[in-house]
N, C-alpha and C. Protein backbone atom coordinates (compact mmCIF):
# COMPACT_ATOMS: atom_id res chain seq x y z
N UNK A 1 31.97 -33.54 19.70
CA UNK A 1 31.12 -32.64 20.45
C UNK A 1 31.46 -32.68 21.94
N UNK A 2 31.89 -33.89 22.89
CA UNK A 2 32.14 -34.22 24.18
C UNK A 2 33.21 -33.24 24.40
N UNK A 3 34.39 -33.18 23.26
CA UNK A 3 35.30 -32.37 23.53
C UNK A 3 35.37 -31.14 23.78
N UNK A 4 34.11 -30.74 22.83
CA UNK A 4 34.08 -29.04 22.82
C UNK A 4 33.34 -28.72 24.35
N UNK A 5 32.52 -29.53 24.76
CA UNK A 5 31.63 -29.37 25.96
C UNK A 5 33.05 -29.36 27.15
N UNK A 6 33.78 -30.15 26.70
CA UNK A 6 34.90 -30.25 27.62
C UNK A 6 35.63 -29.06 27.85
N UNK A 7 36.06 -28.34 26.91
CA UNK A 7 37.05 -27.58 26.75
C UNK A 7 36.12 -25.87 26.84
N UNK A 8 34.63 -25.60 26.40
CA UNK A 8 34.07 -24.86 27.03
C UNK A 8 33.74 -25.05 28.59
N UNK A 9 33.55 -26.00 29.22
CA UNK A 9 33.43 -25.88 30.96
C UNK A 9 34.69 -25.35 31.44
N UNK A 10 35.73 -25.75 30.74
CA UNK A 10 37.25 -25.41 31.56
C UNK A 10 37.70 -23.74 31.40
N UNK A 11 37.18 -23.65 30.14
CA UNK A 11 37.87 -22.55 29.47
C UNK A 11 36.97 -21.04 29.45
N UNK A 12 35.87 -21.63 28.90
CA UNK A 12 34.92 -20.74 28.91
C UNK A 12 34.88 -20.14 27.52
N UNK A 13 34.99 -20.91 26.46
CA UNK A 13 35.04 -20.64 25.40
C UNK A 13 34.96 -21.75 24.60
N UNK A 14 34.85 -21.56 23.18
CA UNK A 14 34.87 -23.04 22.15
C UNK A 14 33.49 -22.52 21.43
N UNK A 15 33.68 -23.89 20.26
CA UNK A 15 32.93 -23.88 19.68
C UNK A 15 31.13 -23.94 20.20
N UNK A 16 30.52 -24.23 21.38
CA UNK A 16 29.81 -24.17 21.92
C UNK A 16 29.04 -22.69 21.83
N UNK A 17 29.78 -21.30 22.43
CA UNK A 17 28.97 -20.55 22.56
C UNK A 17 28.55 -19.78 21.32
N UNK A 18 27.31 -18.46 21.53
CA UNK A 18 26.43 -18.74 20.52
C UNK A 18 27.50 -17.79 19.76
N UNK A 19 27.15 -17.30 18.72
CA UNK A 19 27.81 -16.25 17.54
C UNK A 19 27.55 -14.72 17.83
N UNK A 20 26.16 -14.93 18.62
CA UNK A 20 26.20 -13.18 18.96
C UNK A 20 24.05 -13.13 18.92
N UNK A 21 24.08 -13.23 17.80
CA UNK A 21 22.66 -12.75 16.98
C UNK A 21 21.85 -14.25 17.24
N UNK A 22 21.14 -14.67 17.16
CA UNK A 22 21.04 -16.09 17.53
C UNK A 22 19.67 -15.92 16.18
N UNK A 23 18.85 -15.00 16.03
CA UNK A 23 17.72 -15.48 14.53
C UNK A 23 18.01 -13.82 13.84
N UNK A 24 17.20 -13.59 12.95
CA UNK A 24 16.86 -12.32 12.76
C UNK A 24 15.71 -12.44 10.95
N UNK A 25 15.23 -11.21 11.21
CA UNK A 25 14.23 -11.29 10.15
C UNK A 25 14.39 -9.87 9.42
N UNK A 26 13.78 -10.12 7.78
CA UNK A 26 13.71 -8.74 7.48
C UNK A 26 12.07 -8.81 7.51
N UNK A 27 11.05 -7.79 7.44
CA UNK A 27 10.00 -8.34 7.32
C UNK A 27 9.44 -6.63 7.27
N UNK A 28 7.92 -6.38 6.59
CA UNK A 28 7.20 -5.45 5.82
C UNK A 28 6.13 -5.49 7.24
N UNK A 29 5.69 -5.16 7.88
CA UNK A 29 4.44 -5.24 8.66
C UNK A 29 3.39 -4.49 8.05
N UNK A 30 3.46 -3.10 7.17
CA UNK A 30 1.93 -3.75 6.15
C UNK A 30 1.71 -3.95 5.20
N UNK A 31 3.00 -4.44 4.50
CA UNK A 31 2.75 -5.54 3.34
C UNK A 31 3.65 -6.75 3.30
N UNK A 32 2.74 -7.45 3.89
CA UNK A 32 3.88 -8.94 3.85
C UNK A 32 4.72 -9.38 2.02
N UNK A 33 4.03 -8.68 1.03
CA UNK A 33 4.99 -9.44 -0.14
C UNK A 33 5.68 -8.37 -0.40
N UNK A 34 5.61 -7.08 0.44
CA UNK A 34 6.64 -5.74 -0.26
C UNK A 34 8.07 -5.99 0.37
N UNK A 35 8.85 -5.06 0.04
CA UNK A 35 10.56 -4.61 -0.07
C UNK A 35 10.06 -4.87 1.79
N UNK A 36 11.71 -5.51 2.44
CA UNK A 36 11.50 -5.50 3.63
C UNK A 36 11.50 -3.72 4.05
N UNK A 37 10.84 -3.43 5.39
CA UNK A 37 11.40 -1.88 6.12
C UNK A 37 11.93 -1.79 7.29
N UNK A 38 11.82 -3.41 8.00
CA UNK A 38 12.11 -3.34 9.16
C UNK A 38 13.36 -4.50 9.12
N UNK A 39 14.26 -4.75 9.88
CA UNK A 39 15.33 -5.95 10.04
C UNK A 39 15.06 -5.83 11.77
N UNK A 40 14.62 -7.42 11.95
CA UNK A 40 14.82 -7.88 13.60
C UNK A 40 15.75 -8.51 13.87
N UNK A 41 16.55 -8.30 15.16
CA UNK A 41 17.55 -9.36 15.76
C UNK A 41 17.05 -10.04 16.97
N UNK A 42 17.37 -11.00 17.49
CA UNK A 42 16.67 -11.87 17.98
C UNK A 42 18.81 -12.07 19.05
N UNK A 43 18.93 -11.49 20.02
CA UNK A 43 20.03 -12.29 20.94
C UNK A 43 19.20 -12.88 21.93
N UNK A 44 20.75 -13.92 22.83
CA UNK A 44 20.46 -14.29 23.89
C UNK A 44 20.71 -13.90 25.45
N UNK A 45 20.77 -12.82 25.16
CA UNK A 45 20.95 -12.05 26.46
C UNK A 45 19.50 -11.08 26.92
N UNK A 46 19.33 -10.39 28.08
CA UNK A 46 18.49 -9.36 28.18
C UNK A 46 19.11 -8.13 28.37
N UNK A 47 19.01 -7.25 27.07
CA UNK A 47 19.93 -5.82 26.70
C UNK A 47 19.61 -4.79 27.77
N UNK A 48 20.28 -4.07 28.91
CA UNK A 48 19.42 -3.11 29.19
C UNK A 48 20.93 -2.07 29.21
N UNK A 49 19.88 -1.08 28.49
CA UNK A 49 20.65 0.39 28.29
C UNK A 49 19.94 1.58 29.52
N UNK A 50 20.21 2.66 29.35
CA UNK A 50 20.34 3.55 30.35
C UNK A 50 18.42 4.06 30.10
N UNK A 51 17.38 3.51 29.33
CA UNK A 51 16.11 3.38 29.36
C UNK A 51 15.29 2.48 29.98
N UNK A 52 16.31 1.56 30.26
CA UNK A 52 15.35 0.38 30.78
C UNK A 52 15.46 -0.26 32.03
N UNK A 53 17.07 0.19 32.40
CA UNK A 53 17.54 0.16 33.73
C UNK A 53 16.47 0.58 34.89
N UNK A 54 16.06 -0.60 36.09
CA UNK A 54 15.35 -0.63 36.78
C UNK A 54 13.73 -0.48 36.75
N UNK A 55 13.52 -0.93 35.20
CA UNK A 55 12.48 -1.51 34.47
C UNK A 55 12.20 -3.02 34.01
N UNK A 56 13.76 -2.98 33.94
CA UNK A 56 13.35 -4.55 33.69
C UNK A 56 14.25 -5.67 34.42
N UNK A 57 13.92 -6.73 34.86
CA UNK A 57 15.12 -7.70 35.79
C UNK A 57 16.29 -7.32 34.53
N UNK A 58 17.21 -7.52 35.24
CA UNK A 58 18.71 -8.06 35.42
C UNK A 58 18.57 -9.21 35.21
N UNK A 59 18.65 -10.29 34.33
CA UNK A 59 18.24 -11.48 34.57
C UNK A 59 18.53 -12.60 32.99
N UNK A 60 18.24 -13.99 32.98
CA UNK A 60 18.37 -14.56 31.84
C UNK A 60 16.99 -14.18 30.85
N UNK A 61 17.55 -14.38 29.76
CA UNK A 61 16.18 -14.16 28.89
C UNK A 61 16.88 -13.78 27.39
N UNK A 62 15.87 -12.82 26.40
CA UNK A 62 16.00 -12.40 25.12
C UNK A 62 16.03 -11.25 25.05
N UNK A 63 16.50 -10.74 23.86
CA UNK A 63 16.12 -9.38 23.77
C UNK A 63 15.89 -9.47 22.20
N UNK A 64 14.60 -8.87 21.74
CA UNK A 64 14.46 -8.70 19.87
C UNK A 64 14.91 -6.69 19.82
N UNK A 65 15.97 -6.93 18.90
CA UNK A 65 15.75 -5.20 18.75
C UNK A 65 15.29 -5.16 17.34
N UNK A 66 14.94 -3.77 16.75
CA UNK A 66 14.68 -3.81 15.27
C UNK A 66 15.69 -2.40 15.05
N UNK A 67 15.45 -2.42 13.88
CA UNK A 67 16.10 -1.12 13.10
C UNK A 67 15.29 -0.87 11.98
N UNK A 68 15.63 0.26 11.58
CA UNK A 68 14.75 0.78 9.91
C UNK A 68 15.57 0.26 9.22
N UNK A 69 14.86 -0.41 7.85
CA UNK A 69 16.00 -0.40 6.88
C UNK A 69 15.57 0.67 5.74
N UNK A 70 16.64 1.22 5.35
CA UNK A 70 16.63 1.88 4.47
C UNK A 70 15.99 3.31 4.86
N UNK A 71 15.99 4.36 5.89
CA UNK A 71 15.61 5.27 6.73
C UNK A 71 15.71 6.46 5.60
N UNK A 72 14.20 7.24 5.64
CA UNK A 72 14.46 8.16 5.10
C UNK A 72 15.26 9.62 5.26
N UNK A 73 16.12 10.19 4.68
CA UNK A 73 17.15 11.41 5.04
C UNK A 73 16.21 12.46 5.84
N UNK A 74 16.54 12.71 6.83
CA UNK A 74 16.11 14.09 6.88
C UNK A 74 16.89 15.19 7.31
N UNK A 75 18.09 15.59 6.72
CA UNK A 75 19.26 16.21 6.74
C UNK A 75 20.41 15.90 6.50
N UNK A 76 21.90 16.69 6.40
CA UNK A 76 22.88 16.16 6.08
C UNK A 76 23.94 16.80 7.20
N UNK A 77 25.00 16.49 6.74
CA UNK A 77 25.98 16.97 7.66
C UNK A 77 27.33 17.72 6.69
N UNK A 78 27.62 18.84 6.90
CA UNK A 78 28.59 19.51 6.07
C UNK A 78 29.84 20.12 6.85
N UNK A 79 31.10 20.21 6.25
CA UNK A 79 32.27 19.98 7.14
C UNK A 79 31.90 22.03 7.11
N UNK A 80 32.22 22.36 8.50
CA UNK A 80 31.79 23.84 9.06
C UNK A 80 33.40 24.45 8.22
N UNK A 81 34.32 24.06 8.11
CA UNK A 81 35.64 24.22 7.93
C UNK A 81 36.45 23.69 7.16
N UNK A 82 37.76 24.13 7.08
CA UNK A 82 38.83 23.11 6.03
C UNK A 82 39.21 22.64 7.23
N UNK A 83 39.19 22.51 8.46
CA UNK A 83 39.66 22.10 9.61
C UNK A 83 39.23 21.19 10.29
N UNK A 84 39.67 19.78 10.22
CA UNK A 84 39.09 18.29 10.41
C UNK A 84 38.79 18.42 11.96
N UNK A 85 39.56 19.15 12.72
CA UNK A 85 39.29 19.14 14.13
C UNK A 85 37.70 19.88 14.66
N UNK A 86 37.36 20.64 13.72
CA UNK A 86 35.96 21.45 14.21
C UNK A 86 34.81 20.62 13.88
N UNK A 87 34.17 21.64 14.68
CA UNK A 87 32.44 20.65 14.61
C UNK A 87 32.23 20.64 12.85
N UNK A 88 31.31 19.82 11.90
CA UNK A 88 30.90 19.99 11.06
C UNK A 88 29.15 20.98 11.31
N UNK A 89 28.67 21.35 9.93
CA UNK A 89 27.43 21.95 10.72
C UNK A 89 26.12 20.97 10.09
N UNK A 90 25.23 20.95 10.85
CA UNK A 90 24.36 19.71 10.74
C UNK A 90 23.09 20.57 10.24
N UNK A 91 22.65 20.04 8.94
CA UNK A 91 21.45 20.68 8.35
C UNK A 91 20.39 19.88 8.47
N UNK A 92 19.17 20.17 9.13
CA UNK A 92 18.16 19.13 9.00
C UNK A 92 16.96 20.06 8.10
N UNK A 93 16.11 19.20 7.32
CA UNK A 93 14.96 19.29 7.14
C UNK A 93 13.96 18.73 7.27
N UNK A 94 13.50 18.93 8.48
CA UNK A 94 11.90 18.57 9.10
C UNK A 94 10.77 18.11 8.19
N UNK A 95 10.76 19.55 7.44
CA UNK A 95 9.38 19.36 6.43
C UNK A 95 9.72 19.76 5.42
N UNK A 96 8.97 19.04 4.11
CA UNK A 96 9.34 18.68 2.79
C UNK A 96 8.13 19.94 1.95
């Protein structure tokens, strides 16, 4: 372990730093024994994208993001052409 501490101060790398994701969860918020719907990540940085910029320090800390799992469709996407270079055309349906 002395070594790796060694060779991350010099280097700035090694087995020391973290993997990326540091916890994460799947988890139901209103049914704790159902199918997960949500997946959390848990890093060690504080994420700021072009929403949060000059909202939140610049600074050490966490960031938890979530995602949907398993998101329901609400449209598709169909190639506009035989021509890979053009837009495809994007069908949504709002309401069911």
């Amino acid at each position: 372990m002395l070594l790796n501490g060694i060779h991350f101060r010099l280097f700035g790398s090694g087995l020391i730093l973290p993997a990326g994701v540091e916890a994460g969860a799947f988890v139901n918020p209103s049914d704790r024994n159902g199918e997960p719907t949500i997946q959390a990540f848990c890093v060690p940085i504080v994420y700021l994208d072009r929403d949060t910029l000059g909202l939140v320090e610049d600074t050490h800390g966490l960031t938890v993001t979530t995602v949907v799992v398993q998101p329901k469709s609400r449209g598709f996407v169909r190639p506009g052409t035989g021509d890979r270079s053009m837009a495809g055309v994007i069908v949504l349906r709002v309401s069911r």
